[in-house]
Protein backbone atom coordinates (compact mmCIF):
# COMPACT_ATOMS: atom_id res chain seq x y z
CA UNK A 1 124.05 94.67 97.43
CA UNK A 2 126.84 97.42 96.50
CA UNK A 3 126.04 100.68 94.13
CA UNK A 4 128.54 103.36 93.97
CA UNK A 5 127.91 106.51 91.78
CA UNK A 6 131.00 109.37 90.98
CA UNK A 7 130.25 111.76 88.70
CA UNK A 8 131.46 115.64 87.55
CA UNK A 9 129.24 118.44 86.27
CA UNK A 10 129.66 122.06 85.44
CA UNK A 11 127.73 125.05 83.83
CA UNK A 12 129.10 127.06 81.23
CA UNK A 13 127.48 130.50 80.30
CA UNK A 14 128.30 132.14 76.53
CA UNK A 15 126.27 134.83 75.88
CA UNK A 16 122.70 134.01 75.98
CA UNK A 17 123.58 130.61 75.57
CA UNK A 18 123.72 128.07 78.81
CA UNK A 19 125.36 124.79 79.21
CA UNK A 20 125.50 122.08 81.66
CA UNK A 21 127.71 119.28 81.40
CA UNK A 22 127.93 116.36 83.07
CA UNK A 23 129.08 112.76 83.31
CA UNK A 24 128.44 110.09 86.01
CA UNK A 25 130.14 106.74 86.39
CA UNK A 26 127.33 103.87 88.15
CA UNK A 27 129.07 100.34 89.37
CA UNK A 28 126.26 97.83 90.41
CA UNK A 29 127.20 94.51 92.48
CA UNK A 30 124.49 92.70 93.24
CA UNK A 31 122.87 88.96 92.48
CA UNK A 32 124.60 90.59 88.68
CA UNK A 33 127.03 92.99 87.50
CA UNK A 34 127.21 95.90 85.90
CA UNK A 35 128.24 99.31 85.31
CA UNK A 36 128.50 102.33 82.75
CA UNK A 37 129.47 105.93 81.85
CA UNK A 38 126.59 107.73 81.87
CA UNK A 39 126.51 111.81 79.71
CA UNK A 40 124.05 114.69 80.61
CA UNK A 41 123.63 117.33 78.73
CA UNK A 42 121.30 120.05 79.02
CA UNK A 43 121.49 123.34 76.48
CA UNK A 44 119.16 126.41 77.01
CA UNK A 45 118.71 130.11 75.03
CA UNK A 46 117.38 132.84 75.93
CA UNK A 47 115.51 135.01 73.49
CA UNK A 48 115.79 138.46 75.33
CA UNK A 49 113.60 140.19 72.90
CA UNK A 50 110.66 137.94 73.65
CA UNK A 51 111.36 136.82 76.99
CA UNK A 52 111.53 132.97 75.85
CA UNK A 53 113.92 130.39 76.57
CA UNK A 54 114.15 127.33 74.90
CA UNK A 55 115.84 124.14 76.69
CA UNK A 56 116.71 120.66 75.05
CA UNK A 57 118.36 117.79 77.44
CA UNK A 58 119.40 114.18 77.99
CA UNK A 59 120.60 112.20 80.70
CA UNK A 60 122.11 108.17 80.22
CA UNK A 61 121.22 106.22 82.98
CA UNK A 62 122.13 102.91 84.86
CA UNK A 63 118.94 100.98 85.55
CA UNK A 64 119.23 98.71 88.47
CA UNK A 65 116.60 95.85 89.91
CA UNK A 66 113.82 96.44 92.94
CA UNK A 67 115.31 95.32 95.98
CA UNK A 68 112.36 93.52 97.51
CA UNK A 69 111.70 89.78 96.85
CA UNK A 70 114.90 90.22 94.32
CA UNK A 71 116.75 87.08 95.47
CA UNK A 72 113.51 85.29 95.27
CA UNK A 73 112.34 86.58 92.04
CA UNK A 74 116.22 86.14 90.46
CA UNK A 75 116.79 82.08 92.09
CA UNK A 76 113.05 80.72 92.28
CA UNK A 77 112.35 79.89 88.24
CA UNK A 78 115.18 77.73 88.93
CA UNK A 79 113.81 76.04 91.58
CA UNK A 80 112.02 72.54 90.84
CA UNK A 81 109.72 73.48 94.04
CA UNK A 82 109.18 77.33 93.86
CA UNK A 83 109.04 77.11 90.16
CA UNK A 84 105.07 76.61 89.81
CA UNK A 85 103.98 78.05 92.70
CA UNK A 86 105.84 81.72 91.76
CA UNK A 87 103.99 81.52 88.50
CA UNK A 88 107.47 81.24 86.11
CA UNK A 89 107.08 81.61 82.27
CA UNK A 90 108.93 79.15 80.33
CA UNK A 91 111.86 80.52 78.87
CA UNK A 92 112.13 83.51 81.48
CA UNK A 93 115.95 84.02 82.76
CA UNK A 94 116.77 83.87 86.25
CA UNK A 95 118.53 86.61 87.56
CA UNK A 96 117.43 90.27 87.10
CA UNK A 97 120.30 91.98 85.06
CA UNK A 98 120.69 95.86 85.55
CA UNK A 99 119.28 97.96 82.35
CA UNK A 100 120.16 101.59 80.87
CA UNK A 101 117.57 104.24 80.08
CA UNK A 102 117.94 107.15 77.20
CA UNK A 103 115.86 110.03 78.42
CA UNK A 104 115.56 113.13 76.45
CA UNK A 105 113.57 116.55 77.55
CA UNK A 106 112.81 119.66 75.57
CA UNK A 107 110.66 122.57 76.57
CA UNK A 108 110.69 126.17 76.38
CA UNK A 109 109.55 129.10 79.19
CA UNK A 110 107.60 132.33 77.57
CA UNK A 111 107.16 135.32 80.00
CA UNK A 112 104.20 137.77 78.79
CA UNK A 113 104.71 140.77 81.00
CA UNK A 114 104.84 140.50 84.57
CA UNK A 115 102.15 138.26 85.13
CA UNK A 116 102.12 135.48 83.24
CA UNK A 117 104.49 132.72 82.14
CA UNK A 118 104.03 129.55 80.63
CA UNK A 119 106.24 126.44 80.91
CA UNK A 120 106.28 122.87 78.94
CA UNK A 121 108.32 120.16 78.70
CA UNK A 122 108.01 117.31 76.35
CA UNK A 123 109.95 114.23 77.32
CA UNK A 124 110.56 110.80 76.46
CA UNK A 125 112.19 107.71 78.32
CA UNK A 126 113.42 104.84 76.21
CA UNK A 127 114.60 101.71 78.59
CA UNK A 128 116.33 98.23 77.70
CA UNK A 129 116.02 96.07 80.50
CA UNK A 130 112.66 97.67 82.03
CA UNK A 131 111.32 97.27 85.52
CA UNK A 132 108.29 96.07 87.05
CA UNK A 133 106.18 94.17 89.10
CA UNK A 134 104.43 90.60 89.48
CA UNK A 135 101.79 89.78 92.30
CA UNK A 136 101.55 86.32 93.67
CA UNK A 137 98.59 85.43 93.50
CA UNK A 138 95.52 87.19 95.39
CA UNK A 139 98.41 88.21 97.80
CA UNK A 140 100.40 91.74 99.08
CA UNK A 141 103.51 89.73 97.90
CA UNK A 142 105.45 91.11 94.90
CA UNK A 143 108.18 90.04 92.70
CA UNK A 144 110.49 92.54 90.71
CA UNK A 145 110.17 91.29 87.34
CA UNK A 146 112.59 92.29 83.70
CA UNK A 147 110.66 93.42 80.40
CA UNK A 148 112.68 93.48 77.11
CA UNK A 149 112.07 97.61 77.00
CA UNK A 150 110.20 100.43 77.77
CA UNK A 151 108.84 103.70 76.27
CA UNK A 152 107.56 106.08 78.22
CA UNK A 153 106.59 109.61 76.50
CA UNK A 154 104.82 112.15 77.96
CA UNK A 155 104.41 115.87 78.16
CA UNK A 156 104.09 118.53 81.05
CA UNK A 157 102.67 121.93 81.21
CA UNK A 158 102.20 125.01 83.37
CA UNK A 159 101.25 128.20 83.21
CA UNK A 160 101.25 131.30 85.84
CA UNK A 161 99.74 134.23 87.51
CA UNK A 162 102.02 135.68 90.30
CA UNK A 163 99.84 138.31 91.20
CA UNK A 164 97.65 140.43 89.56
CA UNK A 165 94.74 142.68 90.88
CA UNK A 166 95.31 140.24 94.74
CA UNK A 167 94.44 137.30 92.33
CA UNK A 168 97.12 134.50 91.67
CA UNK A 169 96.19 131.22 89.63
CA UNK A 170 98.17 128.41 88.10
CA UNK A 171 97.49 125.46 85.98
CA UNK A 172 99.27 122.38 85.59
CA UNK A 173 98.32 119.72 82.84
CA UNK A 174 100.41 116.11 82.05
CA UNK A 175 99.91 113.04 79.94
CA UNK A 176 102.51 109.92 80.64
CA UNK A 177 102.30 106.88 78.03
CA UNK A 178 103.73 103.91 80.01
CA UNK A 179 104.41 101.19 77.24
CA UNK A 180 105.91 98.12 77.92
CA UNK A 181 107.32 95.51 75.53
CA UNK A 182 107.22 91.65 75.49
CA UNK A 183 108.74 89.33 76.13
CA UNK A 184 109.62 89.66 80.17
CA UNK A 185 113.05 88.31 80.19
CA UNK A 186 113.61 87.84 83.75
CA UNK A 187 111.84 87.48 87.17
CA UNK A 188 108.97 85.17 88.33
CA UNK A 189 105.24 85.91 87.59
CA UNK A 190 103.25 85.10 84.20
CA UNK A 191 103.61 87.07 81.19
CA UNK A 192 100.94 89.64 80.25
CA UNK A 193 100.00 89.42 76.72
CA UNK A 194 101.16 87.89 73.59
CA UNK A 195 104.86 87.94 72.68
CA UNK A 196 106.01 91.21 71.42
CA UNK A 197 103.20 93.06 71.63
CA UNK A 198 102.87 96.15 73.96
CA UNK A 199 101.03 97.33 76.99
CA UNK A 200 100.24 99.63 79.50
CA UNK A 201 101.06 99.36 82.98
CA UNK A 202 98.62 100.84 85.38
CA UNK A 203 100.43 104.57 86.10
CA UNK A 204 99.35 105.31 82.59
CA UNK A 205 97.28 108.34 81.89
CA UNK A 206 96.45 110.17 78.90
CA UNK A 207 95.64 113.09 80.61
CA UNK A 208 95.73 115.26 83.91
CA UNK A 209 94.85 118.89 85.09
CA UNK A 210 95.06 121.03 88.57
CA UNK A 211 94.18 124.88 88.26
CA UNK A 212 94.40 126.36 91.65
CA UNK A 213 92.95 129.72 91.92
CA UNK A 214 93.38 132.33 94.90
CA UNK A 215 92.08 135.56 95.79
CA UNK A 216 93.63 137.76 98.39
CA UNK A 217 90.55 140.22 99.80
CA UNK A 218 92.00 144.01 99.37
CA UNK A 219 90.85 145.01 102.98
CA UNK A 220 94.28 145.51 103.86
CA UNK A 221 95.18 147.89 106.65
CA UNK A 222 98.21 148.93 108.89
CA UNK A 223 99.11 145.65 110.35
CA UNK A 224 95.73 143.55 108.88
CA UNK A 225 95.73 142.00 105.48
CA UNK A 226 92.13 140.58 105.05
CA UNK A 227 90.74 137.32 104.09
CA UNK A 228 91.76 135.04 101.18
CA UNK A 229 90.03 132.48 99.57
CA UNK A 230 91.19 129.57 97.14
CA UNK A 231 90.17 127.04 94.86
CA UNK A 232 91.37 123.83 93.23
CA UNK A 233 89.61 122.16 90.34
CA UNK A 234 91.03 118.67 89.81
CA UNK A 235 90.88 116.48 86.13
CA UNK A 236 91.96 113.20 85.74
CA UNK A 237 91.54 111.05 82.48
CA UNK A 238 91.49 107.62 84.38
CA UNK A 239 94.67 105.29 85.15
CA UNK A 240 94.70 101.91 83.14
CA UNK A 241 92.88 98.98 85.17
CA UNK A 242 93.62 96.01 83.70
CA UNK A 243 91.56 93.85 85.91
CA UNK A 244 88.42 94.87 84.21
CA UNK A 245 86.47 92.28 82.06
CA UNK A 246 85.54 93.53 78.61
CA UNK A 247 84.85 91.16 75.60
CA UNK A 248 87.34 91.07 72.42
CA UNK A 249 88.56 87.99 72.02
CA UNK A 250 91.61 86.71 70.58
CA UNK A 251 90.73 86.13 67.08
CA UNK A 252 89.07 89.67 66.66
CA UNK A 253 92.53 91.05 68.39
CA UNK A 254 95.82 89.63 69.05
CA UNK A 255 96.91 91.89 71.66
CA UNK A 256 92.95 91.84 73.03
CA UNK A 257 93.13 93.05 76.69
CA UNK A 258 90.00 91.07 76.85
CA UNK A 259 91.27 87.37 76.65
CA UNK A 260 90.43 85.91 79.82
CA UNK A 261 87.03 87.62 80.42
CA UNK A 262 85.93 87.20 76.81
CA UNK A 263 82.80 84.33 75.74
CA UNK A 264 79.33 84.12 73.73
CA UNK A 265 75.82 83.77 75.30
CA UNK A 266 73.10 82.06 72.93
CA UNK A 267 75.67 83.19 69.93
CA UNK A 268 75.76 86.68 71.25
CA UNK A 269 78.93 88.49 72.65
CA UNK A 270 79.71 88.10 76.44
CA UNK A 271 81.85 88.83 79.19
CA UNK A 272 82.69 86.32 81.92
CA UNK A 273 82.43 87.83 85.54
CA UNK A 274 83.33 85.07 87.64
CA UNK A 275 86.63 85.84 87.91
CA UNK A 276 85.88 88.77 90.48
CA UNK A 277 84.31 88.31 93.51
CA UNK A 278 80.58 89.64 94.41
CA UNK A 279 82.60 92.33 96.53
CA UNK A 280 85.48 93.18 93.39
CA UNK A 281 82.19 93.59 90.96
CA UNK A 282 80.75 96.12 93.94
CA UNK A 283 83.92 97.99 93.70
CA UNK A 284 84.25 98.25 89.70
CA UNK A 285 80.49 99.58 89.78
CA UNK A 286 79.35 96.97 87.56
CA UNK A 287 76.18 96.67 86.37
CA UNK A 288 74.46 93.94 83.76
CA UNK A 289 71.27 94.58 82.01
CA UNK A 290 70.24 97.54 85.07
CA UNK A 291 71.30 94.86 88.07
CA UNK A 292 74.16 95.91 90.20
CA UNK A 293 76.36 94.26 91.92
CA UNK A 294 76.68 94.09 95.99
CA UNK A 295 79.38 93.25 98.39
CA UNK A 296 77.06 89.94 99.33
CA UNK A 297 75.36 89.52 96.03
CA UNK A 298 77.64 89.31 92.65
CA UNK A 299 76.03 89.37 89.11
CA UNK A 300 75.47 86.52 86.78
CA UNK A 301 78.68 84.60 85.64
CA UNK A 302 78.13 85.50 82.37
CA UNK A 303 76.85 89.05 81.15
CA UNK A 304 75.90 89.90 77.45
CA UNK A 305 79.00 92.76 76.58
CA UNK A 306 75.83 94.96 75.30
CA UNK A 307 74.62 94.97 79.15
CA UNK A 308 77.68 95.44 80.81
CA UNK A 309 78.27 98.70 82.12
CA UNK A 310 80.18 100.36 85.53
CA UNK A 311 79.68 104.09 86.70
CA UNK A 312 83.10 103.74 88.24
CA UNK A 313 85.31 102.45 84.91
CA UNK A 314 85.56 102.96 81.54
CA UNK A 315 84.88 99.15 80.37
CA UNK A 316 86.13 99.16 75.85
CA UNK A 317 83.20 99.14 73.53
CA UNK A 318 82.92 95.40 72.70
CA UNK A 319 86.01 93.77 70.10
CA UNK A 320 87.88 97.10 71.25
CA UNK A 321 89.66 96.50 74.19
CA UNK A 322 93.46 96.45 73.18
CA UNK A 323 96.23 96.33 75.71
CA UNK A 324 98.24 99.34 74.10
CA UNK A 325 95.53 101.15 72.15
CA UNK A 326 92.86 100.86 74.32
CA UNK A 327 93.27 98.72 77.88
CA UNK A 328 90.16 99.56 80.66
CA UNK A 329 90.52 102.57 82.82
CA UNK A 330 89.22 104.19 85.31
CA UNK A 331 86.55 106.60 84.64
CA UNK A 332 87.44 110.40 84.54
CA UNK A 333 87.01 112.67 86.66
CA UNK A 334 86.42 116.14 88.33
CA UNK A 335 87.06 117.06 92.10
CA UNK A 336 86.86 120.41 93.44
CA UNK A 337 88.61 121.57 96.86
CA UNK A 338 87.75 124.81 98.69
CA UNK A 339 89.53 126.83 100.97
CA UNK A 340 89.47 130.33 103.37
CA UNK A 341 91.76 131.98 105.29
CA UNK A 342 93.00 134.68 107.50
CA UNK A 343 97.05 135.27 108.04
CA UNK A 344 96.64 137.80 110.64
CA UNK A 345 93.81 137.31 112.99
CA UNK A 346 94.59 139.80 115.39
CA UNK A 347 96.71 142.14 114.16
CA UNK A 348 99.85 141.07 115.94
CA UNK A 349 103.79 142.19 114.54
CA UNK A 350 105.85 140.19 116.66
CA UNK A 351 103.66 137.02 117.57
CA UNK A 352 100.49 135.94 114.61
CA UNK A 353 97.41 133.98 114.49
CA UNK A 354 96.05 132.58 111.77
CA UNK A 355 93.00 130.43 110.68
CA UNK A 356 92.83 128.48 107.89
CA UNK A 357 89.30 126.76 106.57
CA UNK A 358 89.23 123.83 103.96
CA UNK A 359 86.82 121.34 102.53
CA UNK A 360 88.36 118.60 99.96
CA UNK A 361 86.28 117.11 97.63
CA UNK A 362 83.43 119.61 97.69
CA UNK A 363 81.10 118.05 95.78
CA UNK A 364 81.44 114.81 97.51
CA UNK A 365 82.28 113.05 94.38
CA UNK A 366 82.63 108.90 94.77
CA UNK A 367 84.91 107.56 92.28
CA UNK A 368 87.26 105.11 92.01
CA UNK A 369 91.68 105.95 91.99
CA UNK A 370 92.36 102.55 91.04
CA UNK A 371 91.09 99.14 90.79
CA UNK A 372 93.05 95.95 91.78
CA UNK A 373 96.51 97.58 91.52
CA UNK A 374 99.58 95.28 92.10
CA UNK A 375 100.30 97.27 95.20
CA UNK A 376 97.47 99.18 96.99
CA UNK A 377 94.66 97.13 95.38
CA UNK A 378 91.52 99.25 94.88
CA UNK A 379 91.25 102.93 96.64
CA UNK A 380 88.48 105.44 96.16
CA UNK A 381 88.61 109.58 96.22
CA UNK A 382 88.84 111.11 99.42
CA UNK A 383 85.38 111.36 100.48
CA UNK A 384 84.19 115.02 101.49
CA UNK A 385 86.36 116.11 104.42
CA UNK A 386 86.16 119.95 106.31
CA UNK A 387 89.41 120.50 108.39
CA UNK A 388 89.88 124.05 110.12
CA UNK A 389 93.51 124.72 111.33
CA UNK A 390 94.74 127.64 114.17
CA UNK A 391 98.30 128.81 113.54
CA UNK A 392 100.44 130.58 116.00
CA UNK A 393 103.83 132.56 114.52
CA UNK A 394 106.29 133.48 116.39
């Protein structure tokens, strides 16, 4: 496996204008072939008057295949043996061929006095050829696997205070749309969905926040700068978790994320649980009609969708449940951290002590990060945790 990347840049300044130019040349030799000129520009302007610059960009780039498992994943479709048990969609092409990504940015940065500044970005990443992952079965074993495209928009923002009155703060706020199209055109591991229709792989996230907050104590004398305290305030939205049952079925939805989990019970709408274990139900925080489910004890097979509920996912309002409009996530979220802190203990010039007290996850809150990801499975919030740390500066 051979990649070698040359490329050229430079920045030109005219006036308040500022460009940077660029252009990089990718050769890929691998199981395939490929390679490509690849343009960046970026263009900024600063509005001196208002203190605002305003910044538009985009970058070509060569898209090459996941190392791991890729000889497998490229060569085992083909093979009569490794064929079924790799899970191969008919029609799916062998070998993994590289793909090329048009990613565009544009954002602005607003100073208001000395204290404040905000920054956003909006961006969006449009890939042919787009990269992910299969599982084998209930197994750490992965597969790089080829969807037709991608589309990926998503926005960032942040905003500032340096310093004002011994206080300093900052937020930071995102939303990433991770939209992949049908069909998968190369790799082994089963299709999800119906041909052509989108979905949302499981780093999607409408929405995140972190505003940190610090306050430096003003007892500041020759040699002593007193006390600070900080803290953190954490929002999540909740990823996409695909392995939660819901109930639309197929007829009421074509791109239902719902298929596989979706029944009736005495003529009434239901959702099939047997495909999770007594300990995956546990996990999900599943719950039909007030019964919960244990590690050693799983609920019925089949649960009425009206009685299904979890306190740890966000499980679609039955004939909802829509792998691009509105796949199962994880339930949202707020976690706050704490921390206190002395720089200076004793004084010192030359040689400092410090002491730094922190508790994470203050509230103790149990939720979930993930459920049955393709690569770390399930994993819950850091439970409650204190940590004290002694510094010595020389």
């Amino acid at each position: 496996m051979k990649e070698i990347a040359l490329y050229v840049e430079d920045q030109i300044t005219v006036g308040n204008w500022l460009f940077n130019l660029g252009i990089r040349g990718d050769i890929y030799n691998g199981l395939a072939k490929a390679s490509q000129a690849e343009p960046r520009l970026g263009i900024s302007y600063k509005i001196n008057p208002t203190s605002t610059v305003l910044r538009v960009s985009y970058a070509r780039t060569l898209e090459s295949p996941f190392n791991e498992n890729l000889v497998l994943s490229s060569q085992g479709c083909s093979n009569a043996v490794l064929s079924p048990l790799l899970s191969c969609s008919p029609g799916v092409a062998g070998t993994l061929q590289p793909g090329f990504r048009n990613e565009f940015h544009a954002g602005l940065q607003q100073a208001f006095g000395k204290n404040f500044v905000l920054s956003g970005d909006y961006i969006w990443k449009y890939t042919h050829n787009a990269f992910d992952f299969s599982v084998l079965g209930n197994t750490p074993i992965t597969f790089p696997i080829d969807w037709k495209s991608s589309k990926i928009p998503g926005f960032a923002l942040r905003a500032d205070v340096p310093n004002f009155h011994n206080l300093s703060a900052f937020v930071v706020m995102s939303s990433v749309a991770a939209r992949f199209f049908p069909p998968q055109v190369a790799g082994a591991g089963a299709t999800v969905g119906q041909p052509g229709l989108p979905f949302r792989i499981d780093h999607d996230e409408r929405y995140n926040e972190t505003t940190h907050l610090q306050y430096q104590t003003p007892f500041n004398t020759h040699r002593w700068i007193g006390p600070w305290i900080g803290v953190n305030w954490r929002f999540d939205s909740g990823l996409v978790a695909g392995a939660v049952p819901c109930y639309n079925p197929l007829s009421n939805d074509p791109n239902s994320a719902c298929v596989s989990t979706s029944t009736t019970f005495n003529g009434q709408p239901a959702v099939i649980l047997s495909g999770l274990t007594a300990d995956e139900q546990a996990e999900a925080g599943l719950t039909c009609d007030g019964q919960r489910a244990t590690p050693s004890t799983p609920l019925p097979p089949v649960c009425l969708a009206s009685q299904l509920s979890s306190s740890l996912v966000r499980i679609p309002a039955p004939g909802t449940g829509d792998n691009d409009k509105n796949p199962p996530r994880i339930a949202p979220r707020n976690l706050f951290d704490a921390s206190i802190g002395q720089d200076n203990l004793f004084r010192g010039d030359r040689y400092k002590w410090s002491l730094k007290l922190t508790a994470v996850n203050l509230t103790n809150k149990y939720a979930l990060y993930n459920f049955l990801s393709t690569f770390s499975g399930t994993h819950y919030v850091t439970p409650r945790a204190m940590t004290a740390e002694l510094g010595f500066h020389f």
